[in-house]
Protein backbone atom coordinates (compact mmCIF):
# COMPACT_ATOMS: atom_id res chain seq x y z
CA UNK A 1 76.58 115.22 137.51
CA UNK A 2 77.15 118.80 136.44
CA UNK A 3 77.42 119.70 139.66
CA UNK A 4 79.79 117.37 140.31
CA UNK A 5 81.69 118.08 137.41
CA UNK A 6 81.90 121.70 138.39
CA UNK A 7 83.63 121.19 141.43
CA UNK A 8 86.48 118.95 139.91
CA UNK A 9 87.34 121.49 137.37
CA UNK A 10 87.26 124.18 140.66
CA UNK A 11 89.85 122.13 142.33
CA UNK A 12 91.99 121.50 138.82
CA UNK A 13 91.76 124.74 138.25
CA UNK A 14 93.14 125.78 141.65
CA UNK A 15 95.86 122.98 141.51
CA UNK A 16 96.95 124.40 138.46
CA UNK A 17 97.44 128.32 139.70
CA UNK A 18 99.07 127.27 141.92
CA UNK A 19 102.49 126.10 140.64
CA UNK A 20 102.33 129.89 139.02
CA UNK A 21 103.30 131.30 142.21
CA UNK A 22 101.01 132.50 144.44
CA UNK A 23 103.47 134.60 147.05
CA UNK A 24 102.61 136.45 149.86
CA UNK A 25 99.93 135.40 153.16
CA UNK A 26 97.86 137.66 151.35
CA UNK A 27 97.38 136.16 147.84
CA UNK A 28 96.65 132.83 149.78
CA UNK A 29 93.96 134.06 151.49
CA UNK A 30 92.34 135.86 148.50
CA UNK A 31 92.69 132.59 146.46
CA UNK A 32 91.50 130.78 149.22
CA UNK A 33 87.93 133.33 149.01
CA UNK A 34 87.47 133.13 145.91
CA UNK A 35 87.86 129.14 145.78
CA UNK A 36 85.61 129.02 148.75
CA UNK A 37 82.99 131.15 147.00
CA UNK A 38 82.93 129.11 144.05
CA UNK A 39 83.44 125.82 145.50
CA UNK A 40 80.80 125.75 148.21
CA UNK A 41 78.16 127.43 145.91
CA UNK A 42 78.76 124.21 143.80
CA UNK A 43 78.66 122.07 146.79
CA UNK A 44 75.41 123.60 148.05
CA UNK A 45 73.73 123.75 144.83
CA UNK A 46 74.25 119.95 144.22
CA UNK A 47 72.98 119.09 147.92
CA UNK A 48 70.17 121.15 147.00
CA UNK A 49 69.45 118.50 143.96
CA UNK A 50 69.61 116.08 146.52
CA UNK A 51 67.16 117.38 148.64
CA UNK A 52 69.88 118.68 151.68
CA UNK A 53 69.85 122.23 152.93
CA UNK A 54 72.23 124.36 150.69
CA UNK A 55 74.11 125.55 154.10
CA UNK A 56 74.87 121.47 154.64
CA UNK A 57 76.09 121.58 151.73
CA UNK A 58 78.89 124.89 152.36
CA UNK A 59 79.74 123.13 155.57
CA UNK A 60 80.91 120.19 154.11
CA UNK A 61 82.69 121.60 151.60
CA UNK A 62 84.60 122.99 154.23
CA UNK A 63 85.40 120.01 155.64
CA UNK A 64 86.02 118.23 152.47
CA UNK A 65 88.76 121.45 151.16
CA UNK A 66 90.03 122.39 154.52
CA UNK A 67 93.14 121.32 156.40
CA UNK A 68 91.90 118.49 157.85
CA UNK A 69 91.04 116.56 154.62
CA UNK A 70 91.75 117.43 151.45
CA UNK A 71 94.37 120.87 152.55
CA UNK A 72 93.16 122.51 149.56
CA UNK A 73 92.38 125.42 151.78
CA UNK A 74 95.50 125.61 154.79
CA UNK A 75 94.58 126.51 158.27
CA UNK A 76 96.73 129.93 158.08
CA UNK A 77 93.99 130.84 155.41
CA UNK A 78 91.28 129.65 157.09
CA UNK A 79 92.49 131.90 160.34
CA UNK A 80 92.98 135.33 157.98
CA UNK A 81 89.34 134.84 156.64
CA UNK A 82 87.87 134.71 159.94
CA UNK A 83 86.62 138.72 159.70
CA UNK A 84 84.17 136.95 156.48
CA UNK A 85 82.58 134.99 159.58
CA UNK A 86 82.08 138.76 161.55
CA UNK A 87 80.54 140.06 159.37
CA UNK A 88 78.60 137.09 158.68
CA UNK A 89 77.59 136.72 162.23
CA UNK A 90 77.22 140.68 162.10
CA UNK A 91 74.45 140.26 159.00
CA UNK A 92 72.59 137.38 160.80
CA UNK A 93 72.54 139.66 163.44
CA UNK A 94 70.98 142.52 161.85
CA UNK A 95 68.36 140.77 159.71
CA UNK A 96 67.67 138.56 162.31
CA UNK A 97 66.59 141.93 164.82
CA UNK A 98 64.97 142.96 161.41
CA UNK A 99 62.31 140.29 161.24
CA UNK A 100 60.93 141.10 164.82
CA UNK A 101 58.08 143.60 165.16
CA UNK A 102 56.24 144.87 168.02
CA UNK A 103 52.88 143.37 167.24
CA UNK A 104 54.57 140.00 167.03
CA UNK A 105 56.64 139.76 170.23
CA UNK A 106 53.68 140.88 172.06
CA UNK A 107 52.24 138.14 170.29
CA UNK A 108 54.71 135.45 170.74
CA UNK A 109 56.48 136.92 173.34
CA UNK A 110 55.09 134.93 176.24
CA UNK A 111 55.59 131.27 173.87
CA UNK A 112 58.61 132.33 173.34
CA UNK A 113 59.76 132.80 176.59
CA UNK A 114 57.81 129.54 177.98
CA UNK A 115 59.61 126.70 175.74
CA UNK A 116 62.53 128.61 175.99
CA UNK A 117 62.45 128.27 179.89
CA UNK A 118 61.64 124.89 180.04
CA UNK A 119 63.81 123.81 177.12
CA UNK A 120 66.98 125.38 178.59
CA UNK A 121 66.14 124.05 181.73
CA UNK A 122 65.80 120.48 181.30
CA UNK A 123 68.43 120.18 178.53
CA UNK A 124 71.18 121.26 181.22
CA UNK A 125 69.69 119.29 183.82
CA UNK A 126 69.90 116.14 181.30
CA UNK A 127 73.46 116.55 179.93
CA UNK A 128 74.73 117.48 183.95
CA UNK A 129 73.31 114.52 185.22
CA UNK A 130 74.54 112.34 181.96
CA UNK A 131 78.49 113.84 182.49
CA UNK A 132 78.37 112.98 186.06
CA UNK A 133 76.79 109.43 184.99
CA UNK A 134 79.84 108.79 182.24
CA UNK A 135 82.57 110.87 184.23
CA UNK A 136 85.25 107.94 184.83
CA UNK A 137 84.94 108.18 180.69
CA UNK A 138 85.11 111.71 180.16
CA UNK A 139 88.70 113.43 179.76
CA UNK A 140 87.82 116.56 181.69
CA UNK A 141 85.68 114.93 184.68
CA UNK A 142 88.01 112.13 185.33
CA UNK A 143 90.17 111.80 188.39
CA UNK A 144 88.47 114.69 189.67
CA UNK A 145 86.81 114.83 193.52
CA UNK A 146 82.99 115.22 193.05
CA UNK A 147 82.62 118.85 193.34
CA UNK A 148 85.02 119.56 190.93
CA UNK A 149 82.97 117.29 188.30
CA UNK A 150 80.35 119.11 188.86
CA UNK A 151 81.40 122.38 188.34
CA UNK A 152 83.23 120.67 185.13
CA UNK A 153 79.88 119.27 184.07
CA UNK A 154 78.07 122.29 184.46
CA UNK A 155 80.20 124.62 182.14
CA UNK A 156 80.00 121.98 179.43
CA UNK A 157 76.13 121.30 179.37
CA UNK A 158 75.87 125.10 179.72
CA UNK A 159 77.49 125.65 176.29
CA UNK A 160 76.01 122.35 175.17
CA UNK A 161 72.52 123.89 175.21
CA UNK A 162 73.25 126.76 173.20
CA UNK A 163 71.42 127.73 169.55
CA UNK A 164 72.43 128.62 166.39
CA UNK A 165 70.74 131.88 165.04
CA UNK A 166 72.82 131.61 162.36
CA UNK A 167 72.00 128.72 161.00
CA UNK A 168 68.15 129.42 161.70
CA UNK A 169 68.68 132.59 159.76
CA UNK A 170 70.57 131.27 156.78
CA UNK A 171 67.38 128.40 156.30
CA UNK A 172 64.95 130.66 156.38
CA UNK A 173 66.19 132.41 153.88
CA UNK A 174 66.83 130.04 151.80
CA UNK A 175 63.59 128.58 152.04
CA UNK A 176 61.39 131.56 152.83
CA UNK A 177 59.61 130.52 155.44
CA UNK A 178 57.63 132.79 157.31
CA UNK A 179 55.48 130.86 159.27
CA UNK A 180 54.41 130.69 162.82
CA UNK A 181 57.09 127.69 163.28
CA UNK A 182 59.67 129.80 161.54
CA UNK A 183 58.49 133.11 163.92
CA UNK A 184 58.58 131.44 166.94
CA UNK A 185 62.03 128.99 166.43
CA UNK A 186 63.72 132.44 165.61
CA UNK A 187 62.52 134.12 168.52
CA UNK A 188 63.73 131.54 170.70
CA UNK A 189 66.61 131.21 169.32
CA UNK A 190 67.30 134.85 169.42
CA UNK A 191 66.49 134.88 172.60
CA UNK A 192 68.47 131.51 174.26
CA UNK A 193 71.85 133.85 173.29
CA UNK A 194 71.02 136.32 175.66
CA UNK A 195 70.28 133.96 178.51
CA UNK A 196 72.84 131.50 178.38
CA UNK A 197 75.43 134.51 178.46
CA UNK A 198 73.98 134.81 181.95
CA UNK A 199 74.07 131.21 182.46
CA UNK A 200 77.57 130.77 181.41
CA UNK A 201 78.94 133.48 183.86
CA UNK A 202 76.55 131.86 186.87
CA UNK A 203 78.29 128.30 185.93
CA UNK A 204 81.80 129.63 185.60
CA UNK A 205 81.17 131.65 189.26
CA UNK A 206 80.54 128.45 190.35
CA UNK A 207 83.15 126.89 188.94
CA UNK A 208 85.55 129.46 190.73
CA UNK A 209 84.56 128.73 194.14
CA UNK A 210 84.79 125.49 193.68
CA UNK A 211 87.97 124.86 191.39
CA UNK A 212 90.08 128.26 191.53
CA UNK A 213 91.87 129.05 188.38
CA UNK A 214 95.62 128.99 188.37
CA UNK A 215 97.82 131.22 186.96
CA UNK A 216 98.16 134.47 186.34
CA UNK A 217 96.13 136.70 183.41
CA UNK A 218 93.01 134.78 184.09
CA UNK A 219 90.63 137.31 182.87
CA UNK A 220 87.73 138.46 185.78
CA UNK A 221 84.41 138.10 185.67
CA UNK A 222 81.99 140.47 187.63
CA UNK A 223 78.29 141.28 187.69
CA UNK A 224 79.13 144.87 186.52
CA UNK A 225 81.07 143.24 183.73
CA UNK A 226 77.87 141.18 182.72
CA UNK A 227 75.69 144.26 182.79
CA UNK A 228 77.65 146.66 180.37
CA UNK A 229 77.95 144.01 178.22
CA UNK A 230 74.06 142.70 178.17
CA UNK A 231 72.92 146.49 178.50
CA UNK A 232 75.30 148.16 176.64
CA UNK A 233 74.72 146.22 174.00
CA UNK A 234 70.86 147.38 174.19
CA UNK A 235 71.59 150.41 174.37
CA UNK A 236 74.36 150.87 171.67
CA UNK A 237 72.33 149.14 169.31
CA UNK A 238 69.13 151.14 170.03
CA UNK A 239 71.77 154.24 168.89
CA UNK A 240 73.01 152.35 166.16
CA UNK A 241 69.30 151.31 164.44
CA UNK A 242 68.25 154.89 165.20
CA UNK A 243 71.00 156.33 162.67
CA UNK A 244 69.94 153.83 160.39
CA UNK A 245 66.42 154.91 160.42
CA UNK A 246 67.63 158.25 159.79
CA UNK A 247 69.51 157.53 156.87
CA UNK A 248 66.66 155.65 155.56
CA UNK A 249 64.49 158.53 155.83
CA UNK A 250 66.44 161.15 154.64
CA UNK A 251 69.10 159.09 152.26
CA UNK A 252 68.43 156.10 150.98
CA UNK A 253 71.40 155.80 148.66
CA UNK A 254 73.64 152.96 147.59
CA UNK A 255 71.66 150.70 150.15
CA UNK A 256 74.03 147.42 149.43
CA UNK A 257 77.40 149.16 150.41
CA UNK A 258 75.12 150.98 153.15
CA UNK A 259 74.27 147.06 154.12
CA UNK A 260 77.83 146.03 154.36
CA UNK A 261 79.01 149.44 156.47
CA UNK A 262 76.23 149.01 158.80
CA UNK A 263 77.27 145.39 159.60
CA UNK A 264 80.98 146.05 159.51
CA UNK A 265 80.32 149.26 161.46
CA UNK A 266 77.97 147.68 164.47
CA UNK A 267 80.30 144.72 165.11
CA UNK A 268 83.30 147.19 165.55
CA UNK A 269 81.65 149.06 167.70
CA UNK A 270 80.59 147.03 169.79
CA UNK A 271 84.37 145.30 170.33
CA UNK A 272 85.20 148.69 171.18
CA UNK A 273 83.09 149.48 173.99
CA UNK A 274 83.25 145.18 175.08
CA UNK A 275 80.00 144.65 174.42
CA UNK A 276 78.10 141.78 173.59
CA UNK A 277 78.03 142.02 169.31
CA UNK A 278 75.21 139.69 168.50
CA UNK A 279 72.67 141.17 170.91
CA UNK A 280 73.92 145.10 169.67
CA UNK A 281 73.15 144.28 165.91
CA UNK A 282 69.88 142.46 166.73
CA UNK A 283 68.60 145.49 168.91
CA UNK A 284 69.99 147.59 165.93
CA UNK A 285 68.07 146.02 163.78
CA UNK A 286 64.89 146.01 165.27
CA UNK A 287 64.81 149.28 166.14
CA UNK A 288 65.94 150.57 162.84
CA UNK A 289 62.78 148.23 161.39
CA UNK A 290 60.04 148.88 163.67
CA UNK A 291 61.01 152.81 163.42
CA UNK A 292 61.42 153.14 159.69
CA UNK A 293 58.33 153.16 157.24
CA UNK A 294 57.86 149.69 156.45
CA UNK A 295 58.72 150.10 152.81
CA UNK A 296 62.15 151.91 153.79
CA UNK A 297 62.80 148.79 156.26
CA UNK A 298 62.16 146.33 153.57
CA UNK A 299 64.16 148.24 150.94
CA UNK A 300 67.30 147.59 153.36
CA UNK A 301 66.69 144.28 154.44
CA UNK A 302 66.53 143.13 150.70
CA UNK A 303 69.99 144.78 150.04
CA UNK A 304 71.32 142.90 153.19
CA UNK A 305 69.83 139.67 151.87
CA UNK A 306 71.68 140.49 148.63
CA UNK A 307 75.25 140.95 150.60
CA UNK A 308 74.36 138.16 152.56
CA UNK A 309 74.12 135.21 150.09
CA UNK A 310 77.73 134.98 149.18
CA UNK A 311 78.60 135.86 152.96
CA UNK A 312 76.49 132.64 153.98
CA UNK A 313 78.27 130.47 151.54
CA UNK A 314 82.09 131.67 152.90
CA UNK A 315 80.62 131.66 156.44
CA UNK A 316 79.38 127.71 156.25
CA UNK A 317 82.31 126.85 154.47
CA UNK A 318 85.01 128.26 156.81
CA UNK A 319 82.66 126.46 159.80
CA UNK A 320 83.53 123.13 158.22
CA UNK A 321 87.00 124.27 157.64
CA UNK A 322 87.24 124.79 161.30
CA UNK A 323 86.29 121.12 161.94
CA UNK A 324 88.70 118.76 163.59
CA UNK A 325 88.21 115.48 161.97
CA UNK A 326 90.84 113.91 163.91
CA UNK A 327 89.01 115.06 167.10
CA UNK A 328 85.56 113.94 165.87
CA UNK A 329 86.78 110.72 165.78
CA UNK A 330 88.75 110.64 168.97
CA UNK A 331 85.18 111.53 170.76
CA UNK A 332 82.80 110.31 168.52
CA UNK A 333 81.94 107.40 171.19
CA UNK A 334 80.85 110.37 173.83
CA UNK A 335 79.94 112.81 171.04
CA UNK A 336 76.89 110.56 169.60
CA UNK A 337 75.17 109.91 172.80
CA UNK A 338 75.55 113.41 174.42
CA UNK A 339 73.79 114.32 170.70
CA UNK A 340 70.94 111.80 171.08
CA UNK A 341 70.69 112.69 174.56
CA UNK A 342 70.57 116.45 174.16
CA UNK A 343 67.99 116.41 171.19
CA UNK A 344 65.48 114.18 173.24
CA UNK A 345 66.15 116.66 176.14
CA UNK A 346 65.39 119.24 173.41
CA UNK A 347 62.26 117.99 172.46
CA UNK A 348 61.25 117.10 175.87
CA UNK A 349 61.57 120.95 177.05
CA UNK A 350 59.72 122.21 173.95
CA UNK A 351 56.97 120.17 174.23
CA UNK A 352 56.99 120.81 178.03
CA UNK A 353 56.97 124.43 176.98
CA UNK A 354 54.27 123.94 174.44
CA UNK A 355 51.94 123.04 176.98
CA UNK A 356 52.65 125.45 179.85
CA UNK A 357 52.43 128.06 176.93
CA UNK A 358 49.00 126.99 175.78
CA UNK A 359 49.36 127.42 171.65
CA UNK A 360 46.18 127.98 170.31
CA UNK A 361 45.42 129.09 166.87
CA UNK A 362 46.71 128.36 163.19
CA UNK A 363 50.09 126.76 163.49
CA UNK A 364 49.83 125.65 166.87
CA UNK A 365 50.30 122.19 166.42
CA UNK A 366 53.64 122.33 164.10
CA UNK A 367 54.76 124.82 166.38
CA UNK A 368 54.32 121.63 169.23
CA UNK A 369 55.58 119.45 167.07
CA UNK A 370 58.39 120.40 165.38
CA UNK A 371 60.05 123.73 167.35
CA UNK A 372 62.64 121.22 168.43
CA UNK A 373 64.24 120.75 165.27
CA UNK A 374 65.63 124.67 164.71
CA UNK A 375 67.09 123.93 168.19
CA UNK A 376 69.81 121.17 167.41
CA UNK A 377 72.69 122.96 165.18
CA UNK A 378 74.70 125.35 166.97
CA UNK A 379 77.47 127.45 166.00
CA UNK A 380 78.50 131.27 166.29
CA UNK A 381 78.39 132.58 169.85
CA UNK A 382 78.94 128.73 171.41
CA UNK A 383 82.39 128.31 169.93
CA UNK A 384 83.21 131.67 171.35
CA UNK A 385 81.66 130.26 174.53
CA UNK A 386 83.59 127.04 174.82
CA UNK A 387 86.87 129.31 174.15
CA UNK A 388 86.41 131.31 177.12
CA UNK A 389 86.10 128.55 179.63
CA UNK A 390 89.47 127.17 177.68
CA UNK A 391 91.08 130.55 178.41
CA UNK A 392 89.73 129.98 182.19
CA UNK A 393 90.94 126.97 182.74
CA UNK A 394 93.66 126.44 180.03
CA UNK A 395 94.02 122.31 180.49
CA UNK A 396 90.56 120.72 181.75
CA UNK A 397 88.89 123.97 180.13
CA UNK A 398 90.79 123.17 176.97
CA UNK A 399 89.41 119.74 176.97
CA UNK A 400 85.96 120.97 177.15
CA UNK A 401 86.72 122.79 174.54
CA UNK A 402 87.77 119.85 172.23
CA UNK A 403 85.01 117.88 173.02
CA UNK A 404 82.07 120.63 172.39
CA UNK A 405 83.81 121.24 169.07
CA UNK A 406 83.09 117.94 168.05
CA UNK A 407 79.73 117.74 169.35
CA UNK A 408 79.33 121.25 167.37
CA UNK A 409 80.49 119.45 163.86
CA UNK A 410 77.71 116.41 164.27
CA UNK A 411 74.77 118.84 165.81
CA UNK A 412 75.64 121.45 162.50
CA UNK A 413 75.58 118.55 159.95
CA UNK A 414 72.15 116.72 160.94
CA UNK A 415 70.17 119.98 162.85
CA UNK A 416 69.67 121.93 159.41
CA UNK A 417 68.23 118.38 157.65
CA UNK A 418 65.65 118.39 160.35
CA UNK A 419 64.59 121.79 160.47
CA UNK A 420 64.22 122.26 156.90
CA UNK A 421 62.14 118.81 156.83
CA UNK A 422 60.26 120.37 159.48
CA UNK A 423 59.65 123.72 157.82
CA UNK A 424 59.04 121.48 154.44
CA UNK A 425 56.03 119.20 156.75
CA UNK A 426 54.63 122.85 158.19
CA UNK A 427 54.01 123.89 154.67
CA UNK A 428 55.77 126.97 155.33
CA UNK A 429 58.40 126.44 152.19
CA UNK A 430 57.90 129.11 149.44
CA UNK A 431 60.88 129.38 147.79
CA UNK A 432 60.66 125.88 146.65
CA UNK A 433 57.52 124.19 145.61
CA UNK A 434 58.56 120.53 145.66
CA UNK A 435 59.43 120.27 149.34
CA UNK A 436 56.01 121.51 150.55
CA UNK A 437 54.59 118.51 152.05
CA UNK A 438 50.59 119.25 152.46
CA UNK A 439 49.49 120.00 155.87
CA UNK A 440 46.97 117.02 156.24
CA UNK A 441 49.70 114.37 155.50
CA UNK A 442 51.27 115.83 158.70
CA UNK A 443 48.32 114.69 160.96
C-alpha cells in the first residue's frame, strides 16, 4: 500500500508543476527524468513485494505513464531521452564483457556455442515455416507470390530469434546470481548478438535478390561492410579496454564519473567509425577485466553497478514508454501464438543443445532445464534490427516492423518472470533469501 501510495502522490505532484509552467522542450524532458526515476523505482519496488522482477516492474510503468496510456510522459520526451537508453545499452555492454574471463569461456565456451547453434537454428526454422503456414493472415506476407513470402518470412523470424543481454544483465544484478545457469545464459546471450548480425545481412541478401528494394537512398549492404563493423568493433574495443586497464593501474581516481565517461565514450566511438556498439563495449570490457589485477577490475565494475541502477530504472521505463498499445492489440491474435511458438522452439533448441553439448558437472541439470527461460525477452539491438529492414523496405518492411514491436512488448513482460523463477529454482539467488527455492524440490 505504501508503495502504492507513493506513486499517486508522484503523479499529483507532477500534475500539479505542471500548471506552473514548465516552458521549453528542454524542461519537459528533464521533468520527464526525474518523474521517470522516481516513478518506476516505486513501480519496481512494489512488484518486487509482489514477487515480479523489479525491471517488470520499470517497464510497465512505462507503459502505464507513457503516451499511449496515461500521457503523463509525451512521446516528444520519450524521443529526447533516448541517449539515457545508450548509455544504458553502453553499461550493459561493458559489465556484461566484464563478467567473462578466460578460464571460463574456455570452460563454457564449447556449451555455449552448442545450444546456441541449435537454438538459433531451430527457432528460425519454426517461426519460417509458421509465417508461411499463417501467410494469407499476416499483413506483410499476404498477396505476395511465394518467393517473396519467403524472403518476408525470413527477415522477420531472423529478428524474432534475437536475445536480450540487457535484460539478462539487469536480473542478474538484481538478483546476484552467479551461477553456472546465470554464466552460461549470459554467454549465450552475448554471443546470439553477434551471430544474428550475420544472419540478418544473409536474410536481407536474400531478400534483395528476390524482392529488389525500390527507391532511391536505400542504404547498401556488403560483406566488407559486415566485416568493419563485426571486426572493428573487436578491435576498437580491445583499444578501448586497454586504456582502461591503464588508467586502472596507474589512476584509479573518481572511478564513478570514470564509469559514466567510459560508457559514454565507447558508444561514441564506435558511431564514429560505424561500428557495431554492443560488441565494441563488451570486447572493451573484457579486455580491460581479464588484463587488470582482479581487485582493480572489481573496483570499476562496482562503480559501474553504482551508475547503473538508476540507468536500469530510466532504461526499462522508456522501453515501456516505447510500447504501442494500440498495435499490441491490433496483432495480439498473431502476436500470442508466434510467442508460444517461439518459446517451445526455444526450449526445443536448448535442450537439443544440452545434449549435443554433453553438461556434466554441478549445475548441469538447471543449466538443461531452465537455459531457455533467459532466452525469451528481447529488446536493445532487435528493435534496432527490425528498423533497418523498415528502412529497406519502407511499406512491407514497415509492417514487420509493427508486428515484431508487439511481439517485443509481450516476450519483455513474461521472459524476465521466468528467468528469475528459474534463477530462484537453481538456487542461484543471493541477493534475496526468500526466493531461493532448495535445489532438491527442483528434482
Amino acid at each position: 500500500m505504501r508503495r502504492i501510495i507513493v506513486l499517486a502522490l508522484l503523479l499529483g505532484g507532477l500534475e500539479l508543476i505542471k500548471p506552473l509552467g514548465v516552458h521549453g522542450f528542454g524542461s519537459q524532458s528533464l521533468l520527464a527524468f526525474g518523474f521517470l526515476i522516481l516513478g518506476a523505482y516505486a513501480a519496481g519496488e512494489l512488484a518486487a513485494d509482489v514477487g515480479i522482477p523489479k525491471l517488470v516492474g520499470y517497464l510497465l510503468s512505462g507503459v502505464a505513464f507513457g503516451p499511449w496510456s496515461l500521457g503523463v510522459v509525451a512521446a516528444d520526451s520519450v524521443t529526447a531521452l533516448s541517449p539515457v537508453s545508450s548509455l544504458a545499452i553502453a553499461l550493459i555492454a561493458f559489465l556484461a564483457g566484464a563478467e567473462l574471463r578466460v578460464p571460463e569461456v574456455r570452460a563454457r565456451g564449447k556449451t555455449v556455442v552448442r545450444i546456441l547453434a541449435a537454438e538459433l537454428s531451430v527457432t528460425l526454422v519454426v517461426i519460417t515455416a509458421l509465417l508461411l503456414a499463417l501467410a494469407s493472415f499476416v499483413p506483410f506476407l499476404a498477396n505476395l507470390a511465394p518467393a517473396e513470402r519467403v524472403a518476408f518470412a525470413l527477415l522477420f523470424a531472423t529478428i524474432a530469434i534475437v536475445h536480450s543481454p540487457a535484460v539478462a544483465m539487469a536480473l542478474l544484478n538484481e538478483t546476484g546470481a552467479r551461477g553456472p545457469l546465470a554464466r552460461t545464459a549470459l554467454g549465450i546471450v552475448l554471443l546470439s548478438d553477434v551471430v544474428i548480425v550475420l544472419l540478418l545481412t544473409a536474410s536481407l541478401t536474400i531478400a534483395r535478390l528476390l524482392v529488389p528494394p525500390g527507391g532511391a537512398g536505400v542504404p547498401a549492404i556488403s560483406l566488407g561492410r559486415v566485416v568493419w563493423e563485426l571486426g572493428g568493433a573487436i578491435l576498437i574495443g580491445a583499444v578501448i579496454g586497454g586504456l582502461v586497464a591503464i588508467y586502472l593501474r596507474f589512476v584509479r581516481k573518481e572511478l564513478f564519473l570514470f564509469a559514466i565517461i567510459v560508457a559514454f565514450f565507447g558508444s561514441e566511438v564506435a558511431g564514429l567509425v560505424h561500428v557495431e556498439p554492443l560488441l565494441t563495449l563488451i570486447v572493451a570490457g573484457f579486455t580491460a577485466e581479464n588484463i587488470s589485477r582482479p581487485a582493480h577490475g572489481e573496483a570499476l565494475r562496482h562503480a559501474m553497478e553504482r551508475v547503473a541502477a538508476p540507468i536500469f530504472v530510466v532504461f526499462f521505463a522508456l522501453a515501456g514508454a516505447q510500447i504501442v498499445l494500440p498495435d499490441l492489440a491490433r496483432f495480439w491474435m498473431l502476436v500470442i501464438p508466434l510467442a508460444l511458438v517461439r518459446a517451445i522452439a526455444i526450449w526445443t533448441g536448448c535442450r537439443i543443445g544440452s545434449r549435443w553439448a554433453h553438461l556434466e558437472g554441478a549445475g548441469s541439470e538447471h543449466v538443461k532445464r531452465y537455459t531457455w527461460t533467459a532466452l525469451i525477452p528481447q529488446a536493445g539491438v532487435a528493435i534496432g534490427l527490425a528498423a533497418a529492414v523498415a528502412s529497406t523496405y519502407p511499406g512491407r518492411g514497415g509492417e514487420i516492423r509493427t508486428l515484431f514491436l508487439a511481439l517485443v512488448a509481450l516476450n519483455q513482460a513474461v521472459g524476465p518472470i521466468l528467468f528469475r523463477r528459474a534463477l530462484a529454482r537453481s538456487g542461484e539467488i543471493v541477493n534475496d533469501a526468500k526466493d531461493i527455492v532448495p535445489a532438491a524440490s527442483t528434482a
